[in-house]
N, C-alpha and C. Protein backbone atom coordinates (compact mmCIF):
# COMPACT_ATOMS: atom_id res chain seq x y z
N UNK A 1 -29.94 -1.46 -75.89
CA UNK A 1 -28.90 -1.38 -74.87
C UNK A 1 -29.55 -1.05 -73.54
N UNK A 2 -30.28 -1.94 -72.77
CA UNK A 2 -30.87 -1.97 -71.65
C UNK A 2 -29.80 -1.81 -70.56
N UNK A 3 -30.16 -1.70 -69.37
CA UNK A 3 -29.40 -2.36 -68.33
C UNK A 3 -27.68 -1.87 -67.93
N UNK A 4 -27.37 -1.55 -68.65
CA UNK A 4 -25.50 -1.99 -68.60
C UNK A 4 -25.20 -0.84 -67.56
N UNK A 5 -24.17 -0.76 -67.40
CA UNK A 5 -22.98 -0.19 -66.68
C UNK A 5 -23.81 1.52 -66.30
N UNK A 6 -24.52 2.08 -67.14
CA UNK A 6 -25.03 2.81 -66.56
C UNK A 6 -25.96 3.31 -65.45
N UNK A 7 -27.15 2.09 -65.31
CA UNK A 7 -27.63 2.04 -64.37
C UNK A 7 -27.09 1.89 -62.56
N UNK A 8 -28.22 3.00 -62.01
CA UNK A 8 -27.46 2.94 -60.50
C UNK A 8 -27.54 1.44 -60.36
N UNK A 9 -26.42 1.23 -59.06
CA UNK A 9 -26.75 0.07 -58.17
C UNK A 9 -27.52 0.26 -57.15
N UNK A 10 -28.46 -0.55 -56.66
CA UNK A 10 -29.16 -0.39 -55.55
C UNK A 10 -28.41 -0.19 -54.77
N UNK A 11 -28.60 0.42 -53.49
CA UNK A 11 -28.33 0.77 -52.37
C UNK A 11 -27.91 -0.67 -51.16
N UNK A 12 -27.05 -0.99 -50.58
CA UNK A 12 -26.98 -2.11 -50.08
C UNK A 12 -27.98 -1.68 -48.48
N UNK A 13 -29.06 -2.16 -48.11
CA UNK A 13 -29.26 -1.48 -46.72
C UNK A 13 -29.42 -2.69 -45.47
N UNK A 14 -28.33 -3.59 -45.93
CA UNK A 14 -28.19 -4.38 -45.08
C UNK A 14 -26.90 -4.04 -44.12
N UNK A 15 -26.11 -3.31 -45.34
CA UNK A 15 -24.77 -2.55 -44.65
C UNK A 15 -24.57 -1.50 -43.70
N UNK A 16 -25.40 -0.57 -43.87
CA UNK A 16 -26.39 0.43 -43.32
C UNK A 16 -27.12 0.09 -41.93
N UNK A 17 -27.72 -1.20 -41.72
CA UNK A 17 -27.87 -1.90 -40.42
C UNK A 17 -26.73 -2.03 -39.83
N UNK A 18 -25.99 -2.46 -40.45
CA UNK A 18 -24.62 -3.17 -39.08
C UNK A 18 -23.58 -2.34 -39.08
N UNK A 19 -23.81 -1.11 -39.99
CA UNK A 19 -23.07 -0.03 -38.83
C UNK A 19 -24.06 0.58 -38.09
N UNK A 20 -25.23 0.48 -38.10
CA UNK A 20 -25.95 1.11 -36.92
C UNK A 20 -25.57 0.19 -35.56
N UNK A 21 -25.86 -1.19 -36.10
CA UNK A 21 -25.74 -2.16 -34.72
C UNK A 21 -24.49 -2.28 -34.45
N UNK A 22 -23.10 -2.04 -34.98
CA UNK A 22 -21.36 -1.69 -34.30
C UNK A 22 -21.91 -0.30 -33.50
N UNK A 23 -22.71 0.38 -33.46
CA UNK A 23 -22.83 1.91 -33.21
C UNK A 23 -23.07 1.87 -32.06
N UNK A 24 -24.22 0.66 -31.73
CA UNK A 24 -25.14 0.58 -30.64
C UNK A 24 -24.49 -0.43 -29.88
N UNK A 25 -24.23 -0.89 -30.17
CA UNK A 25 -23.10 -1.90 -29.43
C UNK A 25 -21.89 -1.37 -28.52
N UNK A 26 -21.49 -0.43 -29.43
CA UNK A 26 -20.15 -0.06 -29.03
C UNK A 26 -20.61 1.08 -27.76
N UNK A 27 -21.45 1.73 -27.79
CA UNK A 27 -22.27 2.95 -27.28
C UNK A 27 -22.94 1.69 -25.60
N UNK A 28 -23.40 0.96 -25.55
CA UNK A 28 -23.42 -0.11 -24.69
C UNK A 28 -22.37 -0.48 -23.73
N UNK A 29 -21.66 -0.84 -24.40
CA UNK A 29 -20.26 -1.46 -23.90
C UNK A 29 -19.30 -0.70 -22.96
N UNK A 30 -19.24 0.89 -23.83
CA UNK A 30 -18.69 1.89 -23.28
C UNK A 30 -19.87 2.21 -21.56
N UNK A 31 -21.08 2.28 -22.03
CA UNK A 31 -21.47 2.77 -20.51
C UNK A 31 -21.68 1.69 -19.99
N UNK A 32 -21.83 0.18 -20.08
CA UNK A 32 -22.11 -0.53 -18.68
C UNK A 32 -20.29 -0.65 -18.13
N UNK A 33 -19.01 -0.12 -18.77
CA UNK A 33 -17.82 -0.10 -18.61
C UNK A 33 -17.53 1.04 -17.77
N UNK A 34 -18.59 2.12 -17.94
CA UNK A 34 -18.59 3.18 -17.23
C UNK A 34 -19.09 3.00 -15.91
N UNK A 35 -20.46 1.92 -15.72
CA UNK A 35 -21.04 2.08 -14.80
C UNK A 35 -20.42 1.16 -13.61
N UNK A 36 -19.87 -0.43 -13.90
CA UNK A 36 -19.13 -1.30 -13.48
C UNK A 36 -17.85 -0.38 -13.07
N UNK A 37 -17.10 0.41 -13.75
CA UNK A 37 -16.10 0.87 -13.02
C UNK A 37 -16.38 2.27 -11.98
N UNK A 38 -17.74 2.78 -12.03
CA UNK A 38 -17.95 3.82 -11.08
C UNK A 38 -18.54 3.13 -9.95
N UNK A 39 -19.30 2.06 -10.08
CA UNK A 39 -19.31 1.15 -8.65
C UNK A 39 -18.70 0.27 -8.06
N UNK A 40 -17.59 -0.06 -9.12
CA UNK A 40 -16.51 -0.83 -8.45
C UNK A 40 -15.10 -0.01 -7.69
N UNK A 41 -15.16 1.26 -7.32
CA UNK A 41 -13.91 2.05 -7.10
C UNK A 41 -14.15 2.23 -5.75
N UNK A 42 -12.98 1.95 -5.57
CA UNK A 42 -12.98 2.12 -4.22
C UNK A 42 -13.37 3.37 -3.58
N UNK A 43 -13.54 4.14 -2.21
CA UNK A 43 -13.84 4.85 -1.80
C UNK A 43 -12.49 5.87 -1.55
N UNK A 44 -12.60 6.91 -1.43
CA UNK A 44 -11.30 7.34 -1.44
C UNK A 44 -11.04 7.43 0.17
N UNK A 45 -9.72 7.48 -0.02
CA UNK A 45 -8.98 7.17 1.62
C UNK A 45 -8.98 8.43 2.57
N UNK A 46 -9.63 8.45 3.67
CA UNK A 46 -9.50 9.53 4.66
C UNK A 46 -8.65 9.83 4.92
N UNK A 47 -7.81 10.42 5.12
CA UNK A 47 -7.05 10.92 6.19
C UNK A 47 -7.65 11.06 7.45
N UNK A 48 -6.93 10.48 8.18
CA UNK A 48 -7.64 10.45 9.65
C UNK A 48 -6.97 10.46 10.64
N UNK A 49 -6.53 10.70 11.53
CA UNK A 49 -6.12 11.22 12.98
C UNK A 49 -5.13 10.30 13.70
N UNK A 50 -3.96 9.95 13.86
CA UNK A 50 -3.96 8.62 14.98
C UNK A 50 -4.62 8.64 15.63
N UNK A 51 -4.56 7.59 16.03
CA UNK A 51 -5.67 6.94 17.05
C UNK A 51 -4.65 7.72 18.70
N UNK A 52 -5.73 8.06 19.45
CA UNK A 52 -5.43 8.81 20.98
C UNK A 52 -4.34 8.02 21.15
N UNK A 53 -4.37 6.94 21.55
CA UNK A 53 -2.86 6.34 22.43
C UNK A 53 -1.84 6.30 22.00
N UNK A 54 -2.09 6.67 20.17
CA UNK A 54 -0.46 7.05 19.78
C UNK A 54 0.70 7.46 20.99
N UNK A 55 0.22 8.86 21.69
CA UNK A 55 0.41 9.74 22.16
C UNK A 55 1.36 8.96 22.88
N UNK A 56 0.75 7.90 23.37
CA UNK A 56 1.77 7.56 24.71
C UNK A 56 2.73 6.13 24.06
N UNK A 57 3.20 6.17 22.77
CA UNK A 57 4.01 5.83 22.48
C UNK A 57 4.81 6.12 21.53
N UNK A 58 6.25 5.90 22.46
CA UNK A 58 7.68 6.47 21.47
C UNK A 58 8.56 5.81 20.62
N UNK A 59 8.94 6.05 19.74
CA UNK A 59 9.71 5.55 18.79
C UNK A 59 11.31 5.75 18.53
N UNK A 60 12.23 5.04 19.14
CA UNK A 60 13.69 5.58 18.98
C UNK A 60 13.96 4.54 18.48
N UNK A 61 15.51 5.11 18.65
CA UNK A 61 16.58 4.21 18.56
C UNK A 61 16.91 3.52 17.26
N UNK A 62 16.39 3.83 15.64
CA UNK A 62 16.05 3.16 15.08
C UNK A 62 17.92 3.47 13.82
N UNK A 63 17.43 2.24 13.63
CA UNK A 63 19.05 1.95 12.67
C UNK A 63 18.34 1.04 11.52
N UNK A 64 18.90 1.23 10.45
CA UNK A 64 18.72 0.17 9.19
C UNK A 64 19.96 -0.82 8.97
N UNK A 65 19.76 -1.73 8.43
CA UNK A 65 20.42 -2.95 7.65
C UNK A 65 19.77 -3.66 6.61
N UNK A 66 20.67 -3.68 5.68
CA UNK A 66 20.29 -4.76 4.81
C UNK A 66 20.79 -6.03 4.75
N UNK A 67 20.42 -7.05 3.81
CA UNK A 67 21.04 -8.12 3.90
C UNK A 67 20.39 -8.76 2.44
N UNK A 68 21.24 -9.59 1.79
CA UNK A 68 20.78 -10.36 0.51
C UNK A 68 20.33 -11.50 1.13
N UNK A 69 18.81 -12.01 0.21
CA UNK A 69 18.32 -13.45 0.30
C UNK A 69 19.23 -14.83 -0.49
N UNK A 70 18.48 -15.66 -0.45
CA UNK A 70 19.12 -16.67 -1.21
C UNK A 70 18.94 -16.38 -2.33
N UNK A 71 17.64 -15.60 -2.98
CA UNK A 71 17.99 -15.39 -4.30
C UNK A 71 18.59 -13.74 -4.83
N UNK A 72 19.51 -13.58 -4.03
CA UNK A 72 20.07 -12.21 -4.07
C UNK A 72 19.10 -10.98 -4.16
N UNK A 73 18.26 -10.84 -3.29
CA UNK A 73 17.11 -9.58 -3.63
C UNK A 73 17.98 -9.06 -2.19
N UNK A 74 17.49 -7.93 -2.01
CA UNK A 74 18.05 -7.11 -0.63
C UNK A 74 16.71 -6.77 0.17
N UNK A 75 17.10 -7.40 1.27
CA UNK A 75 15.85 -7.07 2.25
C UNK A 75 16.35 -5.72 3.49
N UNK A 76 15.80 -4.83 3.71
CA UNK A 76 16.44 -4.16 4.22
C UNK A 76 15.47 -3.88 5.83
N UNK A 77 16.02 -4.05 7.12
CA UNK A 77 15.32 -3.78 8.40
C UNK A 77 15.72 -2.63 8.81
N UNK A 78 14.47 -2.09 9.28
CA UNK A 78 14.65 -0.84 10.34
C UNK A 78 14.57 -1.27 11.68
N UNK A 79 15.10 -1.45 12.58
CA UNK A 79 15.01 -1.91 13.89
C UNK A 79 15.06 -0.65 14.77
N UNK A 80 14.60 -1.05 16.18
CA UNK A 80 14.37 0.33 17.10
C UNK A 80 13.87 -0.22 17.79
N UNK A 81 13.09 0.72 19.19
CA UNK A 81 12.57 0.51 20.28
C UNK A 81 11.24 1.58 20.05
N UNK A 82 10.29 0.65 20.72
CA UNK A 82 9.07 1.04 20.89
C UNK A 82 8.78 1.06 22.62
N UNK A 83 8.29 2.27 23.28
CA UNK A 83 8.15 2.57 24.87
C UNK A 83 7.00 2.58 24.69
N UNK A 84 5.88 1.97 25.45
CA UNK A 84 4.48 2.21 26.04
C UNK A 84 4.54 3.43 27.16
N UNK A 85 4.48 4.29 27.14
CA UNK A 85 4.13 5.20 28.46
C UNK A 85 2.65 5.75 29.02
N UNK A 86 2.16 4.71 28.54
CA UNK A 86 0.38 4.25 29.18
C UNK A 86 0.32 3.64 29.71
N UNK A 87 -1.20 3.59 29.70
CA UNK A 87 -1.49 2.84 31.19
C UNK A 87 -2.32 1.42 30.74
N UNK A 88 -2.29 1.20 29.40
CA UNK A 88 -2.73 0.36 28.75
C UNK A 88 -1.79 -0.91 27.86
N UNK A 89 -2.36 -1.61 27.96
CA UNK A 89 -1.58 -2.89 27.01
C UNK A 89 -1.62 -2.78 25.92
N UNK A 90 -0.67 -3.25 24.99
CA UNK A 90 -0.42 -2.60 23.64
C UNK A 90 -0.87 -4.07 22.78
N UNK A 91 -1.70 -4.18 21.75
CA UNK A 91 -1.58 -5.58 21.18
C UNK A 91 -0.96 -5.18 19.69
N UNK A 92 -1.53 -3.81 19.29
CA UNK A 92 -0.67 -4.00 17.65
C UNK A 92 -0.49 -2.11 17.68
N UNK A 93 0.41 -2.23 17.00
CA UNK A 93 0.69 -1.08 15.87
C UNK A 93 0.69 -0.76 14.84
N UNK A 94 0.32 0.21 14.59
CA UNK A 94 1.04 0.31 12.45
C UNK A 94 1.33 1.60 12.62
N UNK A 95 2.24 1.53 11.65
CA UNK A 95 3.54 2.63 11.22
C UNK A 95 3.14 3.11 10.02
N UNK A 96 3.57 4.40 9.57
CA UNK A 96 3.27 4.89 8.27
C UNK A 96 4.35 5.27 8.27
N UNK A 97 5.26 4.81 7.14
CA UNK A 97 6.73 4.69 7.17
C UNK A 97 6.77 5.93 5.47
N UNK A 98 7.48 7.16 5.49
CA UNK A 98 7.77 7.69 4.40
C UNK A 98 9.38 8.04 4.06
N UNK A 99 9.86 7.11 3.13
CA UNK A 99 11.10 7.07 2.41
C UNK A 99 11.12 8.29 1.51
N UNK A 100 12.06 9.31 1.66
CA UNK A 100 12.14 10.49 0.52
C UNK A 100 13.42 10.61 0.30
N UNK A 101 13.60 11.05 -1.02
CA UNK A 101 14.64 11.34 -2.22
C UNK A 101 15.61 12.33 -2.35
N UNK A 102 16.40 12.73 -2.92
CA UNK A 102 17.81 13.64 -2.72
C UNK A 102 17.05 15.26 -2.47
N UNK A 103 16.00 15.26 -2.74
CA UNK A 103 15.31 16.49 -2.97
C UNK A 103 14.18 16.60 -1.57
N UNK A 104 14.31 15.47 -0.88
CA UNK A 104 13.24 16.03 0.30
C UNK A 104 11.74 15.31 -0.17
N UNK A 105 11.83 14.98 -1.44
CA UNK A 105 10.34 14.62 -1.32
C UNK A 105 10.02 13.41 -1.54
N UNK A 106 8.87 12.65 -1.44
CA UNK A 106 8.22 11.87 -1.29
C UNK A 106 8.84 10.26 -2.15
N UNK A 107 9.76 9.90 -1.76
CA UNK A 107 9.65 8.45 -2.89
C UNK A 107 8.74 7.12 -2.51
N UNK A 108 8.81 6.73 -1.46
CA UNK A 108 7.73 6.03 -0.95
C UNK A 108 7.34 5.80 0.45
N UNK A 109 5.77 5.49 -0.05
CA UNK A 109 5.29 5.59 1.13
C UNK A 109 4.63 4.55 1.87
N UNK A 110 4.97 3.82 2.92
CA UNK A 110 4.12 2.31 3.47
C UNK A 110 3.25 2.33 4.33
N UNK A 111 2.76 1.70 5.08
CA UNK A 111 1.82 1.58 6.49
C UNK A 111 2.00 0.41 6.28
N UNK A 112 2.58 0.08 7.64
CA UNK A 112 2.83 -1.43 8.00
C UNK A 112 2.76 -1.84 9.55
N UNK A 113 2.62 -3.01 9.75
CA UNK A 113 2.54 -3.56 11.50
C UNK A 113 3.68 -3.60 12.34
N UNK A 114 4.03 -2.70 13.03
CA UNK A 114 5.52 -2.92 14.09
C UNK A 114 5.28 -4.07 14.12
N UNK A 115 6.36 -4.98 14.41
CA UNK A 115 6.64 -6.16 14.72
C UNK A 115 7.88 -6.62 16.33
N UNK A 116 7.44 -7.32 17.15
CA UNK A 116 8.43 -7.23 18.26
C UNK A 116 9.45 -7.76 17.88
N UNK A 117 10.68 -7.92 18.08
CA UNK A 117 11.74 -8.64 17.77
C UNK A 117 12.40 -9.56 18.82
N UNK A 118 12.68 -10.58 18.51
CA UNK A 118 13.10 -11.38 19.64
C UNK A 118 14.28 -11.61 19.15
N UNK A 119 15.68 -11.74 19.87
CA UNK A 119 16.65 -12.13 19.60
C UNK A 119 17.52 -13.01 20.37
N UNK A 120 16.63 -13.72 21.21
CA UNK A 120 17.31 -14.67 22.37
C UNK A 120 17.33 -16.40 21.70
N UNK A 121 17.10 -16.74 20.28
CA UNK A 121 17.25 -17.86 20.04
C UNK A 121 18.83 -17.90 18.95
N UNK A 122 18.55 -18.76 18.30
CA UNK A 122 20.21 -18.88 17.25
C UNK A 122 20.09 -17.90 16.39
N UNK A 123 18.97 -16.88 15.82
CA UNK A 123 18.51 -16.14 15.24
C UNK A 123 17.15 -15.12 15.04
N UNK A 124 17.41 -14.11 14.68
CA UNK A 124 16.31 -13.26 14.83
C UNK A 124 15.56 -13.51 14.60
N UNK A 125 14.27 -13.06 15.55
CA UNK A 125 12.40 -13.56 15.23
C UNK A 125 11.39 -12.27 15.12
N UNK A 126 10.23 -11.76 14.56
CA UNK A 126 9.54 -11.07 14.79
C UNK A 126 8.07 -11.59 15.04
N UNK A 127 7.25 -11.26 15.72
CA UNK A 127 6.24 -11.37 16.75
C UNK A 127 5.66 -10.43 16.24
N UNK A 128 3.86 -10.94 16.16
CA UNK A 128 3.03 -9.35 16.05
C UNK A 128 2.58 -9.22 17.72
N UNK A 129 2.41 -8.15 17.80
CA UNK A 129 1.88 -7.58 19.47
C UNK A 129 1.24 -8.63 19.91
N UNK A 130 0.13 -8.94 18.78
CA UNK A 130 -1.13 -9.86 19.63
C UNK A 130 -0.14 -11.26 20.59
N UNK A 131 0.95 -11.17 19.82
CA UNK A 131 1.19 -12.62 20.87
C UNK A 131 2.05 -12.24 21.91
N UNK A 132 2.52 -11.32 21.61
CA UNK A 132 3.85 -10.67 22.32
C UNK A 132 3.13 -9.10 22.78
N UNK A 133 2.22 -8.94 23.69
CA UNK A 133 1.63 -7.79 24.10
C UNK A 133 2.88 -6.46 24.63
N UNK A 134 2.74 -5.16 24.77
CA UNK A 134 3.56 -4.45 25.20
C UNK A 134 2.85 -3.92 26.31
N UNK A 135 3.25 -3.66 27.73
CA UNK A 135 2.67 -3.85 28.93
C UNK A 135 3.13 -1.94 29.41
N UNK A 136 2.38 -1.76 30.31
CA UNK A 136 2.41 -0.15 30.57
C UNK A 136 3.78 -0.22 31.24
N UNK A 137 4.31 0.97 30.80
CA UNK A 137 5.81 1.30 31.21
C UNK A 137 6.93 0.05 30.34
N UNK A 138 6.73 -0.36 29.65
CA UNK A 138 7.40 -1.43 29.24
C UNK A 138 8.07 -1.17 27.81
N UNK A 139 9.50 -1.60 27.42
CA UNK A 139 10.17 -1.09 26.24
C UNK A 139 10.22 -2.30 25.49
N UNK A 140 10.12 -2.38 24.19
CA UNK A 140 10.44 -3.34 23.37
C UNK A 140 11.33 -3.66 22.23
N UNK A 141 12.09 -3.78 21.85
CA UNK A 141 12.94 -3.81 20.16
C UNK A 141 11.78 -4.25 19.22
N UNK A 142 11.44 -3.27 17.83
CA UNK A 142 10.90 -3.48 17.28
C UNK A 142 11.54 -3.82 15.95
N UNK A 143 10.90 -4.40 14.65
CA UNK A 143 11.34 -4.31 13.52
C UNK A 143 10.23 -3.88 12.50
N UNK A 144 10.63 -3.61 11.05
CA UNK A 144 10.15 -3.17 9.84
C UNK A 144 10.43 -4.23 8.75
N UNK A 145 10.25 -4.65 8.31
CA UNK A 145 10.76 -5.24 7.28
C UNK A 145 10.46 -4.98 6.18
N UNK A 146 11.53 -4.66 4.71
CA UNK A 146 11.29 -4.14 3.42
C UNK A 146 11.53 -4.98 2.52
N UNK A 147 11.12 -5.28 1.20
CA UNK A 147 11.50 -6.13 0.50
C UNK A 147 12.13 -5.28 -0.75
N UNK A 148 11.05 -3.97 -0.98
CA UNK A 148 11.93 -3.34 -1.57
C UNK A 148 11.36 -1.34 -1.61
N UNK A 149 12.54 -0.81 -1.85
CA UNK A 149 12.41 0.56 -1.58
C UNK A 149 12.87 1.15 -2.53
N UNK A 150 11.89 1.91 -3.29
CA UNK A 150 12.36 2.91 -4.39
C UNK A 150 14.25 3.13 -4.61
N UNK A 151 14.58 3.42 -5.60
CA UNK A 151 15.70 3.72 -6.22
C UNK A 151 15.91 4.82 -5.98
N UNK A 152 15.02 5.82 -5.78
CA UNK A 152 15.02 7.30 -5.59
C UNK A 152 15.14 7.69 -4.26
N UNK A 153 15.17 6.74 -2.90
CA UNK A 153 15.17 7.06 -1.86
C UNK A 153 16.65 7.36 -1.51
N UNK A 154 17.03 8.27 -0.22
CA UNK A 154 18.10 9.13 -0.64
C UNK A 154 19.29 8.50 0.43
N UNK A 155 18.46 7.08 1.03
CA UNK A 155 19.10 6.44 2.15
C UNK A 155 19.52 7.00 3.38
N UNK A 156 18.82 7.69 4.01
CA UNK A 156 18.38 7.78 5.19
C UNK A 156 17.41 7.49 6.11
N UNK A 157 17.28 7.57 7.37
CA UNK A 157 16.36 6.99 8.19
C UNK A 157 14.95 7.82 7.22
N UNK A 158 13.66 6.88 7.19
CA UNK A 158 12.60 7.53 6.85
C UNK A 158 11.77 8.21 8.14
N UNK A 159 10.78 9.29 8.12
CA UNK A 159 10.07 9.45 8.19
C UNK A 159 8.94 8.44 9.21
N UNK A 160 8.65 8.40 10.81
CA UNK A 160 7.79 7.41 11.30
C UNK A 160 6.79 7.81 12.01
N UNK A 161 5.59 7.67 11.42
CA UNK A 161 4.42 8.03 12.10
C UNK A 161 3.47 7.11 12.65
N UNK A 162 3.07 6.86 14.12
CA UNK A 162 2.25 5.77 14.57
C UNK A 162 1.06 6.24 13.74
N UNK A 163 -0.11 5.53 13.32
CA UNK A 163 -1.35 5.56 12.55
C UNK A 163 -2.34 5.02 13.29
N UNK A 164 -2.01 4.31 13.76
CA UNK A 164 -3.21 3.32 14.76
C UNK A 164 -2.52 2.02 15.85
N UNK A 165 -3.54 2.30 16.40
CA UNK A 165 -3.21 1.31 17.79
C UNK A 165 -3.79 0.40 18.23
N UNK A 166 -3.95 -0.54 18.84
CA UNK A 166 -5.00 -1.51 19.65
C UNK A 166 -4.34 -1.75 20.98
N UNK A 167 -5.48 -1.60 22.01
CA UNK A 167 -4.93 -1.73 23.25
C UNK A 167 -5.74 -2.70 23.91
N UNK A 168 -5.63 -3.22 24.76
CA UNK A 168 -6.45 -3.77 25.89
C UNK A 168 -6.72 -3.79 26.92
């Protein structure tokens, strides 16, 4: 009775390889995933200062409306007046627009380009500065345009901070 059922089985050590090589593989994968996403991230965002000529411009007058598209979404405008009280030509703006919630705080937050508004044709137009400059001492109707604004916002005027300027 040689051989039978009692004898060990060899050891398989081919099996033994390819969980080493799932090991090493996987151990690979994970750090060039590590390294691709630590040089692909963006830089984190400054906070930074308006720009000086903020200063010499004001922001009133501002009212919202909405209105449905053709495919029933709600677009909603902030309109207002923008005053230059410099001594410089205005070519663009951006706004850092913050929408907040029944509680005061934060629901959203944008930075976007004032836009001039023209309203002397069959319908309303908006203009960026560059074509439509704002001239020292000079007032303009501006607009915002939203496509969409948190659920949590508490529907009131937001929050408007100039961020940056370009002059000429």
């Amino acid at each position: 009775m040689g051989g039978g059922l009692l004898q060990p089985t060899p050891v398989d050590e081919e099996h033994d390889s390819s969980r080493r090589t799932i090991a090493i593989s996987t151990a690979v994968v994970i750090a060039l995933t590590v390294i691709v996403a630590f040089l692909l991230r963006s830089p984190p965002k400054r906070a930074s200062a308006p720009s000086p000529y903020a200063a010499s411009l004001k922001l009133s007058d501002f009212k919202m409306s909405a209105v449905k598209n053709f495919v029933g979404a709600t677009i909603t405008y902030l309109d207002g007046t923008v005053t230059n009280a410099g001594n410089k030509t205005v070519a663009r703006v951006i706004v850092e627009i913050k929408f907040k919630d029944d509680m005061g705080q934060l629901a959203q937050q944008e930075e976007m380009p004032l836009q001039v508004l023209r309203t002397t044709g069959p319908y309303p137009e908006v203009w960026d500065f560059s074509v439509s400059p704002l001239g020292p001492s000079q007032s303009q109707a501006v607009r915002l345009t939203f496509d969409h604004i948190s659920e949590q916002w508490n529907h009131q005027l937001p929050d408007m901070q100039i961020t940056d300027v370009a002059v000429k």
